[in-house]
N, C-alpha and C. Protein backbone atom coordinates (compact mmCIF):
# COMPACT_ATOMS: atom_id res chain seq x y z
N UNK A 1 -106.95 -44.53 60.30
CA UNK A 1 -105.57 -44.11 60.24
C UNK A 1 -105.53 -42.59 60.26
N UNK A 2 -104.66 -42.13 61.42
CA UNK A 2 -104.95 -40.52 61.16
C UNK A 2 -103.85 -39.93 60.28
N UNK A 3 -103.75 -39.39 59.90
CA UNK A 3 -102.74 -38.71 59.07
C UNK A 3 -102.18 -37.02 59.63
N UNK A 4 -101.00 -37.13 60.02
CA UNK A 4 -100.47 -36.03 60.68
C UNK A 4 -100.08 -34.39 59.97
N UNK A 5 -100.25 -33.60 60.38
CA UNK A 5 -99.59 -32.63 59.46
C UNK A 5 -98.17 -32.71 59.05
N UNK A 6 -97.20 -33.17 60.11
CA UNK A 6 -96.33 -33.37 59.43
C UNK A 6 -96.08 -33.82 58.15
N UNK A 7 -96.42 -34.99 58.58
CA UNK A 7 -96.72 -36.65 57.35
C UNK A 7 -96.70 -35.57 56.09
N UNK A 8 -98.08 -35.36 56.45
CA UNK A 8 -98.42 -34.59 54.95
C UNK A 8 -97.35 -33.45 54.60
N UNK A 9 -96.39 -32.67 54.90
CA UNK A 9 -95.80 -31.36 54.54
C UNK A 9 -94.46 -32.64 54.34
N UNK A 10 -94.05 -33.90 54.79
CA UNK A 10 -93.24 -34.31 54.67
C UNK A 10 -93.23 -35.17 52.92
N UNK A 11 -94.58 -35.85 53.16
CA UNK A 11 -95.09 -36.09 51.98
C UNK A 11 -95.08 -35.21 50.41
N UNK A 12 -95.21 -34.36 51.06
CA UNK A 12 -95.04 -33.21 49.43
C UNK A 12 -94.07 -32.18 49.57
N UNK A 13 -93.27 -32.25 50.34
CA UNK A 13 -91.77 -31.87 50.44
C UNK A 13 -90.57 -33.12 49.33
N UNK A 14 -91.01 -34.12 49.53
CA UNK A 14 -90.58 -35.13 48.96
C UNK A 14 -91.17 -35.17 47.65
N UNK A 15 -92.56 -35.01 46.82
CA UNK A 15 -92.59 -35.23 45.97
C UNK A 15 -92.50 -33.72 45.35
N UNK A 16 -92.30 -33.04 45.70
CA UNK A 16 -91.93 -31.73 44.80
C UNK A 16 -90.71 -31.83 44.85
N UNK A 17 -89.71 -32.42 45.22
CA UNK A 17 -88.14 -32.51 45.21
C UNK A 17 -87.99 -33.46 43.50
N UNK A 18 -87.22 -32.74 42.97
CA UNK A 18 -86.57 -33.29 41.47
C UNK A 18 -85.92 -34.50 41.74
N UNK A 19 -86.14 -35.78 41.35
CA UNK A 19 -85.37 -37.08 40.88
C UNK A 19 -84.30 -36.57 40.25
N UNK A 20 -82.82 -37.25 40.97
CA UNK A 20 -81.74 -36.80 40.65
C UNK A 20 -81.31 -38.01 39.59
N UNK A 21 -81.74 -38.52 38.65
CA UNK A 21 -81.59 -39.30 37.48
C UNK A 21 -80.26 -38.93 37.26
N UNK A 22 -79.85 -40.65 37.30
CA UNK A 22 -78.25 -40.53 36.34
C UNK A 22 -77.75 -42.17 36.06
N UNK A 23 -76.97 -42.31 35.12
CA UNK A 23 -76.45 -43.23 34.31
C UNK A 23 -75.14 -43.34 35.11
N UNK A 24 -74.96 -44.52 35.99
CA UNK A 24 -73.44 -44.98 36.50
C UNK A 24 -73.39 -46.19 35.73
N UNK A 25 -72.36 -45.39 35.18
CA UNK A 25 -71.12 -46.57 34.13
C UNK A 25 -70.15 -47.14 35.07
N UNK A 26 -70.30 -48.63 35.05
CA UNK A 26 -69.20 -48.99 35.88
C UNK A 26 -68.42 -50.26 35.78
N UNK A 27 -68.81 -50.78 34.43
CA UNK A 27 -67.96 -52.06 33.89
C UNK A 27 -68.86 -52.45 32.69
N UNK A 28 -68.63 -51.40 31.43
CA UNK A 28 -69.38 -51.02 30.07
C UNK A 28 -68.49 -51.88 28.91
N UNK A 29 -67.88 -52.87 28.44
CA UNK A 29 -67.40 -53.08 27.79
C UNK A 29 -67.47 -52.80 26.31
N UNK A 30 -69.21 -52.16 25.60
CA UNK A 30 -69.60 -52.04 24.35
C UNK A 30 -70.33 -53.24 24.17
N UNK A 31 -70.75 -52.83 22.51
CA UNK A 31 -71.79 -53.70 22.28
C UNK A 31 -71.92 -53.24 21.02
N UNK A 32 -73.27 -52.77 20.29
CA UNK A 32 -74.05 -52.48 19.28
C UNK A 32 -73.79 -50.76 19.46
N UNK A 33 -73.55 -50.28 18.01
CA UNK A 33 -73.18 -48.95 18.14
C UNK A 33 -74.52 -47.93 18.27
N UNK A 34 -75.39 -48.70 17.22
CA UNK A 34 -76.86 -48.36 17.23
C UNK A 34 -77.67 -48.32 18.61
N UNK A 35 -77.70 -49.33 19.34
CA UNK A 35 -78.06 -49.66 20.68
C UNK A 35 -77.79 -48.46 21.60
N UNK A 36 -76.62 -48.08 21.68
CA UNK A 36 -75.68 -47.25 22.27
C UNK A 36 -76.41 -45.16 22.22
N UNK A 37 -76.42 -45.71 20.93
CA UNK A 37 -77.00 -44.36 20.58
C UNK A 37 -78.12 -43.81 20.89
N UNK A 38 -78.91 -45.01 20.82
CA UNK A 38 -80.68 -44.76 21.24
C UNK A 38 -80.65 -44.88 22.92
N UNK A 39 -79.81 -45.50 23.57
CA UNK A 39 -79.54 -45.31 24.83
C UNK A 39 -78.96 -43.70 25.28
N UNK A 40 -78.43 -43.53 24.64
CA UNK A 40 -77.55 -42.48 25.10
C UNK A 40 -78.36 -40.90 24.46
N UNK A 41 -79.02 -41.31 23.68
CA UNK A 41 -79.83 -39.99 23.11
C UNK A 41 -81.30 -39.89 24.23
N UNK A 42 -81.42 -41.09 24.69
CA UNK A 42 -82.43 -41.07 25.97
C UNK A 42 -82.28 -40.34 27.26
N UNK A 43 -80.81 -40.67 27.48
CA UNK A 43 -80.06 -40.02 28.56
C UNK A 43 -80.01 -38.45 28.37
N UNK A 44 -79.75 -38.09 27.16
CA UNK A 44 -79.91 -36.62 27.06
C UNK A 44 -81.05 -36.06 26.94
N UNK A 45 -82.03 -36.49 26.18
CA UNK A 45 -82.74 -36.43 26.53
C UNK A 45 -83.79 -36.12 27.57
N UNK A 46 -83.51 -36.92 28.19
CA UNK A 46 -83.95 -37.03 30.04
C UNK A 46 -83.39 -36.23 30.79
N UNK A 47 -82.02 -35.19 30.29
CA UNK A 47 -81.15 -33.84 31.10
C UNK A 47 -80.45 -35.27 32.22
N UNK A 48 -80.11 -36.73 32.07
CA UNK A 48 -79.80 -37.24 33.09
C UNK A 48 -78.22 -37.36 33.12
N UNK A 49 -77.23 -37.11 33.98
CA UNK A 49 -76.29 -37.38 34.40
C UNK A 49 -75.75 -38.44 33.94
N UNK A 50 -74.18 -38.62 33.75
CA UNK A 50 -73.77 -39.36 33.64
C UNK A 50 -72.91 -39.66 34.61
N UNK A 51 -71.89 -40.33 35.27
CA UNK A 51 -70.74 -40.43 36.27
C UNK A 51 -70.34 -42.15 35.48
N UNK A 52 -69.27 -41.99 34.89
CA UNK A 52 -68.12 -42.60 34.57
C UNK A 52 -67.63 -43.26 35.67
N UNK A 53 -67.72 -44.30 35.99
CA UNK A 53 -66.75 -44.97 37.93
C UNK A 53 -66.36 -45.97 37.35
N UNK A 54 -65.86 -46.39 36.44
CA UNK A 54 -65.25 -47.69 35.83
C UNK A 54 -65.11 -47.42 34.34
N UNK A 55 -65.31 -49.19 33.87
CA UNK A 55 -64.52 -49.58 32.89
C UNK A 55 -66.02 -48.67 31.35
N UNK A 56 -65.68 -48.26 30.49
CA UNK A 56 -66.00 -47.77 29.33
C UNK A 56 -65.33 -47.50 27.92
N UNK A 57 -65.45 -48.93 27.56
CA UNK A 57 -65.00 -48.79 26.21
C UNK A 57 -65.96 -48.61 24.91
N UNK A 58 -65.53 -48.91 24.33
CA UNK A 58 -66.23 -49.69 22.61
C UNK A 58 -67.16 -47.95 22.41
N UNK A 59 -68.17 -49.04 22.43
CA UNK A 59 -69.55 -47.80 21.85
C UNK A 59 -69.62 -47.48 23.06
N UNK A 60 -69.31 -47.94 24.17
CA UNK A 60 -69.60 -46.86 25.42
C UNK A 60 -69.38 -45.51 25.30
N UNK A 61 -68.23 -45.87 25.12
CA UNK A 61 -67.41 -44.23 24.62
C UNK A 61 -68.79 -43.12 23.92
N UNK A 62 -69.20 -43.45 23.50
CA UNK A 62 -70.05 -42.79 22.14
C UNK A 62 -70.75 -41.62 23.51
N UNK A 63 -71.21 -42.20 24.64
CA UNK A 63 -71.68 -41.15 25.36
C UNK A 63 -71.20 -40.20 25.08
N UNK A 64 -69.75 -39.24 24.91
CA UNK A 64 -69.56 -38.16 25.04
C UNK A 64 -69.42 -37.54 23.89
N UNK A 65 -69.85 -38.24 23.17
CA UNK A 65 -70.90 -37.05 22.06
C UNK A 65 -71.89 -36.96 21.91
N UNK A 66 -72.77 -37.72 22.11
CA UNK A 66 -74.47 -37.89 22.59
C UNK A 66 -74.78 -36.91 24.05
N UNK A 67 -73.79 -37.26 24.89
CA UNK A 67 -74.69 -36.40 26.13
C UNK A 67 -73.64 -35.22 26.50
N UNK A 68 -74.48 -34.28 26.53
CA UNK A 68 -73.60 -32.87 26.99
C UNK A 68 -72.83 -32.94 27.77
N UNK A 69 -71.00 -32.87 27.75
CA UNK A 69 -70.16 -33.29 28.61
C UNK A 69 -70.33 -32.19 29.80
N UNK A 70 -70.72 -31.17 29.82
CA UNK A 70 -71.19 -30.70 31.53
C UNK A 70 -72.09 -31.79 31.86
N UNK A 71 -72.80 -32.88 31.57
CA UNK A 71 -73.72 -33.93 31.83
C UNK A 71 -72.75 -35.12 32.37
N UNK A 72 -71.34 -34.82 32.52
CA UNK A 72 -70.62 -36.47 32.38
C UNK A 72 -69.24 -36.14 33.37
N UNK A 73 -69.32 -36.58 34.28
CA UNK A 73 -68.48 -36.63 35.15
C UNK A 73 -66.95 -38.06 34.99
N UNK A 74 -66.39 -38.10 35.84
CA UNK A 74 -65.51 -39.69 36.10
C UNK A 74 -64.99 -39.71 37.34
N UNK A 75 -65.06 -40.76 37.57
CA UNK A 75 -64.54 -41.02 38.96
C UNK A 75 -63.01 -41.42 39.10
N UNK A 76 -62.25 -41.64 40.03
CA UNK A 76 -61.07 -42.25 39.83
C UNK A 76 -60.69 -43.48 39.18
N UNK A 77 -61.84 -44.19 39.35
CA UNK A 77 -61.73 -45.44 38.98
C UNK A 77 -62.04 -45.78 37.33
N UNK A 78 -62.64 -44.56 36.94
CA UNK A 78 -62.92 -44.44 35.25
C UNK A 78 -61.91 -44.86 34.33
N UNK A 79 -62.04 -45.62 33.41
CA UNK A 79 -61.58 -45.70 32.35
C UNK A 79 -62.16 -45.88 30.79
N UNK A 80 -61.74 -44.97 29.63
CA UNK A 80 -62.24 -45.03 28.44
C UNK A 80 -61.07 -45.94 26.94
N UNK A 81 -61.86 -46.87 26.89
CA UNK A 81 -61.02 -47.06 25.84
C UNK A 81 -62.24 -47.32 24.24
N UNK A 82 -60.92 -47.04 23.06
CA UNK A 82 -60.83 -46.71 22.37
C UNK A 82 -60.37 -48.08 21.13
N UNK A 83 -60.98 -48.31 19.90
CA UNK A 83 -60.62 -48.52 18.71
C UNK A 83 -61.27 -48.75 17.72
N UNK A 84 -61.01 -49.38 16.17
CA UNK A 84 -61.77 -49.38 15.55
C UNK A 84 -63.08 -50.17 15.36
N UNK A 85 -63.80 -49.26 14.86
CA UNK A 85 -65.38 -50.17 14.48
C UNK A 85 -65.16 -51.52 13.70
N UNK A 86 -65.75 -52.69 14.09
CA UNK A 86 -65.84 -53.72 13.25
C UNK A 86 -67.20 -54.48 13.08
N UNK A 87 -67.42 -55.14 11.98
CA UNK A 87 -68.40 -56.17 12.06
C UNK A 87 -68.85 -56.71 13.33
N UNK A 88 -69.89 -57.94 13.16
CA UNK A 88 -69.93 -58.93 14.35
C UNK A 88 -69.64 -59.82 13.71
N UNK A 89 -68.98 -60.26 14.66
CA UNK A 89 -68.16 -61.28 14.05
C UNK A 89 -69.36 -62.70 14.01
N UNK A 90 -70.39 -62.27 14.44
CA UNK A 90 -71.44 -63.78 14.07
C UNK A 90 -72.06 -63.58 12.35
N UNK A 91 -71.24 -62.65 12.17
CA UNK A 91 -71.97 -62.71 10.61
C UNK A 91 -70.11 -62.51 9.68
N UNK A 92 -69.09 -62.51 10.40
CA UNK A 92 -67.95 -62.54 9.85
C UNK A 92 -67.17 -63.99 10.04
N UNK A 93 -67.93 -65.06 10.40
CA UNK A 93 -67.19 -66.27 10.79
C UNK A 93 -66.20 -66.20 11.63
N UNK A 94 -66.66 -65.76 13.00
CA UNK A 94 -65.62 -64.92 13.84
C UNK A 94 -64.47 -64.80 14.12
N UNK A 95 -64.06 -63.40 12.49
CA UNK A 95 -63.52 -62.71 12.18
C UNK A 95 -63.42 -61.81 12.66
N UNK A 96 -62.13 -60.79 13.09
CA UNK A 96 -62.68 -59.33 13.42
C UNK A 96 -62.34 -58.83 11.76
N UNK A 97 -62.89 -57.98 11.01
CA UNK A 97 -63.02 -57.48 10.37
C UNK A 97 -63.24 -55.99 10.60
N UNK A 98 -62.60 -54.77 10.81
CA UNK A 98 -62.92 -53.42 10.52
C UNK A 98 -63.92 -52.98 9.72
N UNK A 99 -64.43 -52.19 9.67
CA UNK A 99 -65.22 -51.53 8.94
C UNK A 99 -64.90 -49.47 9.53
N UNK A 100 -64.44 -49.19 7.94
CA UNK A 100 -64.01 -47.98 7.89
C UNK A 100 -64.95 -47.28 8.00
N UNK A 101 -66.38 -47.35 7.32
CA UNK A 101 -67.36 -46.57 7.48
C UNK A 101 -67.95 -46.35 8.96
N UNK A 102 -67.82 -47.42 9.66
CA UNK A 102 -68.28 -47.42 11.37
C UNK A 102 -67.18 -46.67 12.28
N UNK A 103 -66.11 -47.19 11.73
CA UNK A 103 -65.04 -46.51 12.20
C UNK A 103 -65.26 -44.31 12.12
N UNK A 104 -65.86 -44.09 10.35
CA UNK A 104 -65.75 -43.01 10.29
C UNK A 104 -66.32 -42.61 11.05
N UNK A 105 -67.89 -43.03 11.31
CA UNK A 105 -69.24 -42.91 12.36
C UNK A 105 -68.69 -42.55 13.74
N UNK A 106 -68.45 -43.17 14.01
CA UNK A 106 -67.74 -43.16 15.48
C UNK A 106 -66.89 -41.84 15.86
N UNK A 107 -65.96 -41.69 15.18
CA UNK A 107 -65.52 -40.50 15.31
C UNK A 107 -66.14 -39.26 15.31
N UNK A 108 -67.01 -39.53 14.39
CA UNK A 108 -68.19 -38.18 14.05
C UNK A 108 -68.75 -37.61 15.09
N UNK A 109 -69.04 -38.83 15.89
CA UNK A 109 -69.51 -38.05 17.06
C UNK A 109 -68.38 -38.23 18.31
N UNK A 110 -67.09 -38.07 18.30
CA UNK A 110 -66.57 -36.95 19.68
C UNK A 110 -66.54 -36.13 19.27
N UNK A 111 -66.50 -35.25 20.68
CA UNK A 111 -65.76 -33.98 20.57
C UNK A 111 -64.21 -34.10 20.21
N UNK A 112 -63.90 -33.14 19.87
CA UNK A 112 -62.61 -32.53 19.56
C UNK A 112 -61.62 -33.26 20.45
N UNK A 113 -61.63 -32.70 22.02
CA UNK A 113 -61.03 -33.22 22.95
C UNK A 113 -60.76 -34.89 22.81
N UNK A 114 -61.89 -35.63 22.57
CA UNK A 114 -61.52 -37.05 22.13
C UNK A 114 -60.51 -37.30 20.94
N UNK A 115 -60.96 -36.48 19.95
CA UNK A 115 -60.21 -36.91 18.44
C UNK A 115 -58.97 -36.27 18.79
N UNK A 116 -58.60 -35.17 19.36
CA UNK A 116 -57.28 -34.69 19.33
C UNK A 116 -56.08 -35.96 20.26
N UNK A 117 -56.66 -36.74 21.28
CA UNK A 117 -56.23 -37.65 22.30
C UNK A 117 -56.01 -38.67 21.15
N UNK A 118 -57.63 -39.25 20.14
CA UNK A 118 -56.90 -40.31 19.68
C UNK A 118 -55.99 -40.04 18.63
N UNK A 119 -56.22 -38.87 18.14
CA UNK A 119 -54.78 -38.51 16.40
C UNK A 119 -53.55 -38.58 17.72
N UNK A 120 -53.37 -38.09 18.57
CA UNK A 120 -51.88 -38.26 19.54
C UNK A 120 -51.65 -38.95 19.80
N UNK A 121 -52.55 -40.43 20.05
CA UNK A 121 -52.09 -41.63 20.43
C UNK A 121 -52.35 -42.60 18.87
N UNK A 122 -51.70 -42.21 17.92
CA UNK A 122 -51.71 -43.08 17.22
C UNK A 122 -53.07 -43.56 16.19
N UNK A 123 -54.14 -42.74 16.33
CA UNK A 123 -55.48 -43.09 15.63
C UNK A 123 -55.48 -44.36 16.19
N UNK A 124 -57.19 -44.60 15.67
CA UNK A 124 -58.04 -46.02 16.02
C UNK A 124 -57.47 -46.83 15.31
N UNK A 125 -56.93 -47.68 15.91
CA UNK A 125 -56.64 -49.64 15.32
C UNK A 125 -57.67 -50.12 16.04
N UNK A 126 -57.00 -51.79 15.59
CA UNK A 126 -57.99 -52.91 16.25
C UNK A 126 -57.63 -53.47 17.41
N UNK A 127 -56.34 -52.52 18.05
CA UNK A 127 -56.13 -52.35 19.67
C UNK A 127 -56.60 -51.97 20.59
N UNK A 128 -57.34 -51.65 21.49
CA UNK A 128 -57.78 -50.69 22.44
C UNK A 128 -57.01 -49.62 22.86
N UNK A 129 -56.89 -48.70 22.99
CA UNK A 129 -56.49 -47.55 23.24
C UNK A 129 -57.35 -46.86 24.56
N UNK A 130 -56.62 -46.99 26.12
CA UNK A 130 -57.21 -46.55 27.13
C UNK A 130 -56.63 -45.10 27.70
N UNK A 131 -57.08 -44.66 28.16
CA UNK A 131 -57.03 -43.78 29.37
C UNK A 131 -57.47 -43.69 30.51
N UNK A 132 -57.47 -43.84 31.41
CA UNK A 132 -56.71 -44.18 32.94
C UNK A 132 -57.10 -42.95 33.66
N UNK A 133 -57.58 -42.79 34.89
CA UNK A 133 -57.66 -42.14 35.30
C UNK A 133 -56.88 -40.63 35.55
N UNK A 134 -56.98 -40.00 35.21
CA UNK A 134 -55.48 -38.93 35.65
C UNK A 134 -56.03 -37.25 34.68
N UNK A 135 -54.35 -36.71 34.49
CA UNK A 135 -54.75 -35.69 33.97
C UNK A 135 -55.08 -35.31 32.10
N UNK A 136 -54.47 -36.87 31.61
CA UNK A 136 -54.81 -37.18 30.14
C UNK A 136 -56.77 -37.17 30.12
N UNK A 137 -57.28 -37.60 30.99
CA UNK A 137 -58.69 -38.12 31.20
C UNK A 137 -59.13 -36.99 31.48
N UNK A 138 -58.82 -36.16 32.69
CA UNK A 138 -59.30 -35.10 32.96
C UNK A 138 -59.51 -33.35 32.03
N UNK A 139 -58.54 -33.95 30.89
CA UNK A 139 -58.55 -33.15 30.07
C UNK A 139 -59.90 -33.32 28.71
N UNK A 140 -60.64 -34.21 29.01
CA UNK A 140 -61.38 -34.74 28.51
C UNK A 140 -63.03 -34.82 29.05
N UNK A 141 -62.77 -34.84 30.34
CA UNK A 141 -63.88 -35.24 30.96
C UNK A 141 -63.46 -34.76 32.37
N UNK A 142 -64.70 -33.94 32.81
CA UNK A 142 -64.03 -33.41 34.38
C UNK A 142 -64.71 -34.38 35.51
N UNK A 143 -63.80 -34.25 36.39
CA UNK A 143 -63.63 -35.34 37.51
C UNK A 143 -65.44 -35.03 38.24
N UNK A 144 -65.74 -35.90 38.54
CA UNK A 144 -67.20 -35.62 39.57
C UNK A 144 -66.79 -34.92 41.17
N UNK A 145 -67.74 -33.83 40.96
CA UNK A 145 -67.27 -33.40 42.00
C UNK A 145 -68.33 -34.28 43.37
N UNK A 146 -67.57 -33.71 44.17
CA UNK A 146 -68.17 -34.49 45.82
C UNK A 146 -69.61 -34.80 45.78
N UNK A 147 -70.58 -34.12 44.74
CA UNK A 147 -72.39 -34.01 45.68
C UNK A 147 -72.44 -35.02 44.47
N UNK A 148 -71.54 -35.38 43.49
CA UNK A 148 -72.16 -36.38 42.72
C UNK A 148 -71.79 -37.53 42.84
């Protein structure tokens, strides 16, 4: 097999090029807040991107205090929602039950920009509380630009 000069300058043109690593969120409903965290402290970790293109609620949310929001884009199609921490309900006889202390947790880590959105809309209940693509969102999280 001969191997061309090209080949080769094409070959390590490519592996000296940086892996553009990134996290597309795109129908996140939540889960485990803990889970979330060790995910998301990986992501920063790793300097990897985020891009928001859908649905992100619960502990999803938690990304944007874990990863550096110059790290976190949204797409049009993004959405974040919002409410309070509760039990699981497999250990509450499925109950939703709140829990204030998870609730406090949670908050702890947004930014400002988040907590000021949710004290305006009423603080965390056991409603969801979304935002929608637009300029409420964008005030929060800047839109991805074109190369992302």
């Amino acid at each position: 097999m001969r191997i061309t000069l090209l080949s080769l300058l094409l070959f390590f043109v490519a592996a000296a090029t940086p892996a553009r690593a990134e996290l597309h969120i795109t129908r996140d409903h939540g889960g485990y807040v803990e889970e979330y965290k060790t995910k998301y402290k990986r992501v920063r970790e790793k300097g990897e991107r985020v891009i928001i293109d859908g649905i992100c609620n619960s502990a999803c949310t938690l990304v944007l205090g874990i990863v550096p929001m110059n790290k976190i884009c949204v797409t049009p199609r993004a959405s974040l929602g919002f409410h309070q921490a509760y039990y699981d309900k497999a250990f509450t006889f499925g109950m939703k039950i709140t829990s204030a202390e998870g609730t406090s947790d949670l908050m702890s880590y947004y930014p400002d920009t988040v907590k000021d959105w949710i004290r305006r809309n009423g603080g965390l209940t056991t409603d969801m509380k979304k935002i929608k693509n637009g300029v409420e969102l964008w005030k929060i999280i800047d839109p991805c630009p074109e190369e992302w």
